[in-house]
N, C-alpha and C. Protein backbone atom coordinates (compact mmCIF):
# COMPACT_ATOMS: atom_id res chain seq x y z
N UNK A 1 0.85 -1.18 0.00
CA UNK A 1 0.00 0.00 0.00
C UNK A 1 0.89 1.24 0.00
N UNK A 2 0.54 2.19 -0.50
CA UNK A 2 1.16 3.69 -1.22
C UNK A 2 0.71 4.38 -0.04
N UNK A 3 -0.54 4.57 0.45
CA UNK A 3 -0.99 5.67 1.13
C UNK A 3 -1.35 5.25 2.31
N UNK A 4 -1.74 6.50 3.12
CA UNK A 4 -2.53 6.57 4.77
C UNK A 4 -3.90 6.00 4.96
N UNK A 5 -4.45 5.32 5.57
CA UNK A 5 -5.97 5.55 6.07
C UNK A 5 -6.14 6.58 6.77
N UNK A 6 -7.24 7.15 6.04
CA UNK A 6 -8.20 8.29 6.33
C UNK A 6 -9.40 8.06 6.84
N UNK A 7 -9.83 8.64 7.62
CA UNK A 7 -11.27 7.97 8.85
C UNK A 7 -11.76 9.58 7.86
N UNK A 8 -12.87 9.46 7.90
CA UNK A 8 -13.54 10.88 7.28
C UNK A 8 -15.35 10.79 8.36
N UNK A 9 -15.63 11.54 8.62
CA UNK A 9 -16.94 11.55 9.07
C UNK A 9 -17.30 12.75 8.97
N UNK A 10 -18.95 12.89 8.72
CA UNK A 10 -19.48 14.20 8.78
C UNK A 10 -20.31 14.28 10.47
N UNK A 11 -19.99 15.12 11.03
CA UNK A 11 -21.02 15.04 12.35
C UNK A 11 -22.34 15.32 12.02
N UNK A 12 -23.15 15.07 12.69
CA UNK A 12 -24.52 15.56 12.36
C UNK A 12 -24.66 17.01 12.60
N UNK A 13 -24.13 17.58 13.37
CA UNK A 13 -23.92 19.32 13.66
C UNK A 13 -22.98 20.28 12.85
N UNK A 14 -23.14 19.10 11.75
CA UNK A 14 -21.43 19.85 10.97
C UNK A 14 -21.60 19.90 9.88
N UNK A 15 -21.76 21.36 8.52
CA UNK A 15 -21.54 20.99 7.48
C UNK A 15 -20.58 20.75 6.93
N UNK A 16 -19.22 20.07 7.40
CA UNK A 16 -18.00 19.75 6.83
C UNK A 16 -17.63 18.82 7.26
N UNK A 17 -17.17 17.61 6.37
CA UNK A 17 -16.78 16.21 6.55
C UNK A 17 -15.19 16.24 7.32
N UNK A 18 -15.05 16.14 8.20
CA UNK A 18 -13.94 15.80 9.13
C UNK A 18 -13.08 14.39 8.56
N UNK A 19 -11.57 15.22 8.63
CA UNK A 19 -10.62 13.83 8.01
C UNK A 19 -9.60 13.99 9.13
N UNK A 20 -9.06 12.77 9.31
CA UNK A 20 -7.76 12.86 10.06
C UNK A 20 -7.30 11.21 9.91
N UNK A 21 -6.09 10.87 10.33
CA UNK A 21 -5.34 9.75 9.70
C UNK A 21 -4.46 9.17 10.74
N UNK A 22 -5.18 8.24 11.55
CA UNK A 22 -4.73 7.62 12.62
C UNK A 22 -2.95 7.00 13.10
N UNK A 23 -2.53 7.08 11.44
CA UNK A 23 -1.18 6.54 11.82
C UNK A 23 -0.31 7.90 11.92
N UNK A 24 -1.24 9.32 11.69
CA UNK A 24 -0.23 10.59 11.65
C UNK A 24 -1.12 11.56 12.56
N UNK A 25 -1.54 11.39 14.15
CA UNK A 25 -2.35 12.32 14.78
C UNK A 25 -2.05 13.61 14.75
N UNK A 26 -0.85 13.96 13.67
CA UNK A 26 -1.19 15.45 13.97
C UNK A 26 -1.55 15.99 12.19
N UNK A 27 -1.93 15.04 11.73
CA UNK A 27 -2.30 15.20 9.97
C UNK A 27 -4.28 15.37 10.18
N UNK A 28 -4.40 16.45 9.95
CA UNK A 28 -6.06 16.56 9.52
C UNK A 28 -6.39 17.55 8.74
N UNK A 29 -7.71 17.33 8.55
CA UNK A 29 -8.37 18.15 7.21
C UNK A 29 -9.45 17.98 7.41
N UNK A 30 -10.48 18.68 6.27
CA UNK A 30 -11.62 18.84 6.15
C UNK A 30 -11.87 19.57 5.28
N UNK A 31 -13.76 19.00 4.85
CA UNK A 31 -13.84 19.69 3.41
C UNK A 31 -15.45 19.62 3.20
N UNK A 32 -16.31 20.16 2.55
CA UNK A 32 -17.58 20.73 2.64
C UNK A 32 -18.20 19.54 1.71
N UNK A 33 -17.44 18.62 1.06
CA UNK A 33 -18.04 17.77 -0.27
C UNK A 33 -17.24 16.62 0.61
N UNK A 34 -17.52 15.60 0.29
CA UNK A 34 -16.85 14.05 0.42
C UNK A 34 -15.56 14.06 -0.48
N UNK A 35 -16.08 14.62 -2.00
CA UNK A 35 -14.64 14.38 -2.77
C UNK A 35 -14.22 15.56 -1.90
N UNK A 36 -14.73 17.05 -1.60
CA UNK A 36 -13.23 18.47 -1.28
C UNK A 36 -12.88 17.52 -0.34
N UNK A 37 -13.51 17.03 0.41
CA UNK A 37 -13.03 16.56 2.05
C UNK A 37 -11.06 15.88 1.65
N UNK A 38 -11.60 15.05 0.32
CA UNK A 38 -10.54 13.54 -0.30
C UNK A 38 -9.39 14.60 -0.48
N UNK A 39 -9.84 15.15 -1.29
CA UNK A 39 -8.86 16.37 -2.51
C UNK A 39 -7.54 17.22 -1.47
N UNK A 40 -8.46 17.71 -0.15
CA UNK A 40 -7.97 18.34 0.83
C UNK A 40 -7.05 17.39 1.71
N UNK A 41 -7.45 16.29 2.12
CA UNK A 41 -6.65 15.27 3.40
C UNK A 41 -5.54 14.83 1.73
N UNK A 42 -5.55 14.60 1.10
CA UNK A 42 -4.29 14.24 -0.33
C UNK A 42 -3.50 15.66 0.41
N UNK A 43 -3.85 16.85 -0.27
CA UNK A 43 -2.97 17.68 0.33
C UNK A 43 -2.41 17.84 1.81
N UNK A 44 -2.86 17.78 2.54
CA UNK A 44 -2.99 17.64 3.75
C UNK A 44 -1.54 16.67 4.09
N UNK A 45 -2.20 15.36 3.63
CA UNK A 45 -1.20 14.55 3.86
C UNK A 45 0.51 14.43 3.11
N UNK A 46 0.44 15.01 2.06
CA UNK A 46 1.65 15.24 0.88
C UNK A 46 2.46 16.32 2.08
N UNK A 47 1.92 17.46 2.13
CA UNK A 47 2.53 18.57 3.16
C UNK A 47 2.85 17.80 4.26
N UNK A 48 2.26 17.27 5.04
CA UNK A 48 2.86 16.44 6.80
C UNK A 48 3.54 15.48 6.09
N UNK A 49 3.62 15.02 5.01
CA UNK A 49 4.79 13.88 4.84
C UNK A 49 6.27 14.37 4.32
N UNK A 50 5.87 15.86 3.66
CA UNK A 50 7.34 16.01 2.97
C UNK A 50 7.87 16.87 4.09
N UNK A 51 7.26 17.41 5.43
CA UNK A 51 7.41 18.17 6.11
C UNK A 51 8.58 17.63 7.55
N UNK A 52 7.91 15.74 7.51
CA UNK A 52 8.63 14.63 8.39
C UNK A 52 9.71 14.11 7.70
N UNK A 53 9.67 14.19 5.96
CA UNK A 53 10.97 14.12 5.15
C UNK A 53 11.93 14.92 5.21
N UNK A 54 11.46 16.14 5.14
CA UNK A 54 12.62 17.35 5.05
C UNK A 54 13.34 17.57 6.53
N UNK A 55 12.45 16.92 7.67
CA UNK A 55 13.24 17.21 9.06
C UNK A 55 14.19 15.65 9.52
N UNK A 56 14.01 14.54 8.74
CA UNK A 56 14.76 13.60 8.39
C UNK A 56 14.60 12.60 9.73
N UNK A 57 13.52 13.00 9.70
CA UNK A 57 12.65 11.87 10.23
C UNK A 57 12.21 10.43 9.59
N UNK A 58 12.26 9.61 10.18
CA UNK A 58 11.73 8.22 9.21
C UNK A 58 9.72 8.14 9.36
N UNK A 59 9.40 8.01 8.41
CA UNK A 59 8.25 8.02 7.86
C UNK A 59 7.49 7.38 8.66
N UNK A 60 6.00 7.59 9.62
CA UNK A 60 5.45 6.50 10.31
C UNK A 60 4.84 5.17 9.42
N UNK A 61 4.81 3.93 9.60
CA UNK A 61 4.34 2.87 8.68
C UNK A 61 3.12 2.95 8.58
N UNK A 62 2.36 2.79 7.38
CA UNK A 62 0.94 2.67 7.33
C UNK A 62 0.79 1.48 7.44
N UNK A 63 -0.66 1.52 8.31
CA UNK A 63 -1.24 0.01 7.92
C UNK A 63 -2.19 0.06 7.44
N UNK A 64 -2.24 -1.18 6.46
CA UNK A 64 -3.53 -1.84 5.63
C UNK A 64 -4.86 -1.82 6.93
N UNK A 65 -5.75 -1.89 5.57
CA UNK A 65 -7.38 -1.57 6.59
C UNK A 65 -7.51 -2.96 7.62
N UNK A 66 -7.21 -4.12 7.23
CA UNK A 66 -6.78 -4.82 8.03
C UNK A 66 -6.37 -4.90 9.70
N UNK A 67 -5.26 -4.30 9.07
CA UNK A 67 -4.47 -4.13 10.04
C UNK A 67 -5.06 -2.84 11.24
N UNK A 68 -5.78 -2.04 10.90
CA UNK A 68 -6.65 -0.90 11.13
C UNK A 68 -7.75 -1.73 12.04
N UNK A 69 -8.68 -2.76 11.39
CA UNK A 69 -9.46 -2.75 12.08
C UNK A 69 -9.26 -3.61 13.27
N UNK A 70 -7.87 -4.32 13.04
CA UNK A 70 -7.28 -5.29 14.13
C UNK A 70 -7.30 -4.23 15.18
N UNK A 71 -6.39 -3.10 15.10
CA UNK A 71 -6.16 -2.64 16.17
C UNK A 71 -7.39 -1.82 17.18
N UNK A 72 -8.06 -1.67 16.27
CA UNK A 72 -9.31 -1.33 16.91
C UNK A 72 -9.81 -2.35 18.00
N UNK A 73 -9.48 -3.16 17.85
CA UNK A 73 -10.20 -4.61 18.69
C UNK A 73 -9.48 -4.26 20.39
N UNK A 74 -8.28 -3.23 19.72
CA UNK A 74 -7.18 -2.91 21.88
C UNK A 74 -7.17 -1.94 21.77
N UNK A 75 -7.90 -1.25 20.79
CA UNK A 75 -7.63 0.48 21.11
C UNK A 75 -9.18 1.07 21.20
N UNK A 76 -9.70 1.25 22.18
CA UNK A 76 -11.12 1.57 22.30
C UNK A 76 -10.92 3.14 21.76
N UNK A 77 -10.50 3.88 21.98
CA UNK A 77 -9.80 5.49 21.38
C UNK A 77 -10.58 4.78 20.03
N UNK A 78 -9.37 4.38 19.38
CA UNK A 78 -9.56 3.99 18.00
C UNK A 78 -10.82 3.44 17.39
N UNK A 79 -11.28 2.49 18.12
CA UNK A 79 -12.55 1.97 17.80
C UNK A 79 -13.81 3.47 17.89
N UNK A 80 -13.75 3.66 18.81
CA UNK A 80 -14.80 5.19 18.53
C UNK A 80 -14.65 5.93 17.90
N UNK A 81 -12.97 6.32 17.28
CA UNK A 81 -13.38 7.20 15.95
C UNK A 81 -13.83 6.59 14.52
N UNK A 82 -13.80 5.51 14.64
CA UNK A 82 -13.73 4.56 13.52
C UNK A 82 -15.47 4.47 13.30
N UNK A 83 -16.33 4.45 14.21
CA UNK A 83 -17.88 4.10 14.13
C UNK A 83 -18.40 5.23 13.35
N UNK A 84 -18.92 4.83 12.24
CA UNK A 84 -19.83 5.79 11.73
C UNK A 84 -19.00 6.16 10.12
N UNK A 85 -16.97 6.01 10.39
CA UNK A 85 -16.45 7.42 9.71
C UNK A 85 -16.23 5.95 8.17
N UNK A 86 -15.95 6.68 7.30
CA UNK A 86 -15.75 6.20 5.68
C UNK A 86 -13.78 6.40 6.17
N UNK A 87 -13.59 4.97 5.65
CA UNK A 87 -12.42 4.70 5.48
C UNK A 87 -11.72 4.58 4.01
N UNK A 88 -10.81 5.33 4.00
CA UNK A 88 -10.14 5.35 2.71
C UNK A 88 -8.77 5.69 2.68
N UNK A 89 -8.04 4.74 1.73
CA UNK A 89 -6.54 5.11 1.55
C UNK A 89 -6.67 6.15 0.74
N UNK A 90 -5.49 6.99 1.54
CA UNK A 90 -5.63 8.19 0.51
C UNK A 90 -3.56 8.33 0.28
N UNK A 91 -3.34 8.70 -0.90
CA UNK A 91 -2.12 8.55 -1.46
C UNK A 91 -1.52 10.01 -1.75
N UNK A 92 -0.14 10.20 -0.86
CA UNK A 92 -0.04 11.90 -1.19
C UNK A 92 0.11 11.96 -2.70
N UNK A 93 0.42 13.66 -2.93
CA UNK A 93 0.32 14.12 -4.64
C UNK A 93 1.36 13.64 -5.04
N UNK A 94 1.07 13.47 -6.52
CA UNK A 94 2.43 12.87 -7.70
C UNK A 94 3.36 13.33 -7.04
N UNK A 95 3.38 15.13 -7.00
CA UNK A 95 4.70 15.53 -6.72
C UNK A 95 5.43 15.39 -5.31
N UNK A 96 4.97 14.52 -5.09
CA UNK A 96 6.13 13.54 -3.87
C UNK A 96 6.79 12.65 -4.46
N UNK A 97 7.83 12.46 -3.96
CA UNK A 97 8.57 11.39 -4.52
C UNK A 97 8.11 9.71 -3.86
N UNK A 98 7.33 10.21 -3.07
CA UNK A 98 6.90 9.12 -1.96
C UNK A 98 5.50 8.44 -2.44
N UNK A 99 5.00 9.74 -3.65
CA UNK A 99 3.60 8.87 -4.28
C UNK A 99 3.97 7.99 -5.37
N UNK A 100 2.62 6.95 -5.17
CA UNK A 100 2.52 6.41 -6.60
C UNK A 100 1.49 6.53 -7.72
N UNK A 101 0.38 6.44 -7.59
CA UNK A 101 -0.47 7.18 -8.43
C UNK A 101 -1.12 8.27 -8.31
N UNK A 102 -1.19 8.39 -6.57
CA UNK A 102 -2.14 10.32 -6.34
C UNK A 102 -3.84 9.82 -6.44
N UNK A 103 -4.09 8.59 -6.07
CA UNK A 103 -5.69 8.34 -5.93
C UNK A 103 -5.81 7.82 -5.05
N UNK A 104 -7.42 8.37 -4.62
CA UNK A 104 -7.67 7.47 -3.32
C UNK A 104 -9.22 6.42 -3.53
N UNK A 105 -8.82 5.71 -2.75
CA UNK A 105 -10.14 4.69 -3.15
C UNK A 105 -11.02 4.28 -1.78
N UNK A 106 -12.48 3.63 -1.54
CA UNK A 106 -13.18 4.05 -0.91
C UNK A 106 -12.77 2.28 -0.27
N UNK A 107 -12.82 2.12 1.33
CA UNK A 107 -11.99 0.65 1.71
C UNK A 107 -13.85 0.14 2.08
N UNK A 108 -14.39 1.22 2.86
CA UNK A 108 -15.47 0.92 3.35
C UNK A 108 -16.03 1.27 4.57
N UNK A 109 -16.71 0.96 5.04
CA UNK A 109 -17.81 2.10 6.32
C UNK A 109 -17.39 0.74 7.31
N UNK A 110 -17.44 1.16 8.84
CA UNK A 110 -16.68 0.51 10.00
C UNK A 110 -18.41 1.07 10.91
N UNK A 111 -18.80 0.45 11.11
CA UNK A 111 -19.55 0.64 12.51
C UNK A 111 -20.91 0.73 12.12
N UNK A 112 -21.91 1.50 12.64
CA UNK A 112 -23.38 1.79 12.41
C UNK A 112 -23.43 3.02 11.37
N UNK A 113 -24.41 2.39 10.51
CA UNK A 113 -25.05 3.97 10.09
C UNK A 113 -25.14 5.05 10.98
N UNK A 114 -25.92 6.01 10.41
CA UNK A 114 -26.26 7.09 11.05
C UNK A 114 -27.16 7.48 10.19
N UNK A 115 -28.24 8.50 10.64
CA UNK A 115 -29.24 9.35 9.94
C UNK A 115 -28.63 10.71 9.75
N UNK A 116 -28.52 11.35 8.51
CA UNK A 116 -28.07 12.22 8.44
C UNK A 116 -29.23 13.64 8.48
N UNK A 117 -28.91 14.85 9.12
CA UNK A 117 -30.09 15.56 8.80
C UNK A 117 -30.29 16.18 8.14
């Protein structure tokens, strides 16, 4: 895998879909559309990665959704942000040297619906 998991959720009190990326807690975003939300956490994430490159830091490892929902099973934290939110790898921009194609694809929904209002 190329890219981060992205937890994305819209609150019900919120017109903007909330992103943030569990293997980088200080990487977040947000965006008024599902795709701005995508478009924005890509940028988002390209910037916090070339930002941990340029200070020559080693890269945190992503894990596969897999591996994501394993850890949810000992991380109750984790498991509650995970209920409700759209999971997706998201891959920083071409112009990283660290991307490979610059797309993100949809892994799948973790927990209960919700009614949206």
């Amino acid at each position: 895998m190329n890219g981060y998991i992205a937890l994305l959720l819209r609150p019900t009190d919120s017109l903007e879909w909330l992103v943030w990326f569990p293997d980088l807690p200080d990487c977040r975003s947000a965006g008024r559309s599902l795709d701005a939300a995508v478009e924005n956490a890509r940028e988002a994430l390209s910037s916090h990665l070339a930002e941990i490159a340029g200070s020559g830091r080693t890269l945190p490892p992503a894990r596969s959704p897999g591996e994501m929902l394993l850890s949810a099973n000992d991380d109750p934290r984790l498991a509650v942000q995970m209920v409700g939110a759209v999971l997706r790898v998201i891959e920083p921009l071409e112009a990283l040297p660290l991307a490979a194609s610059g797309s993100a694809r949809q892994v799948g929904f973790y927990g209960e619906a919700r009614q949206r209002a």
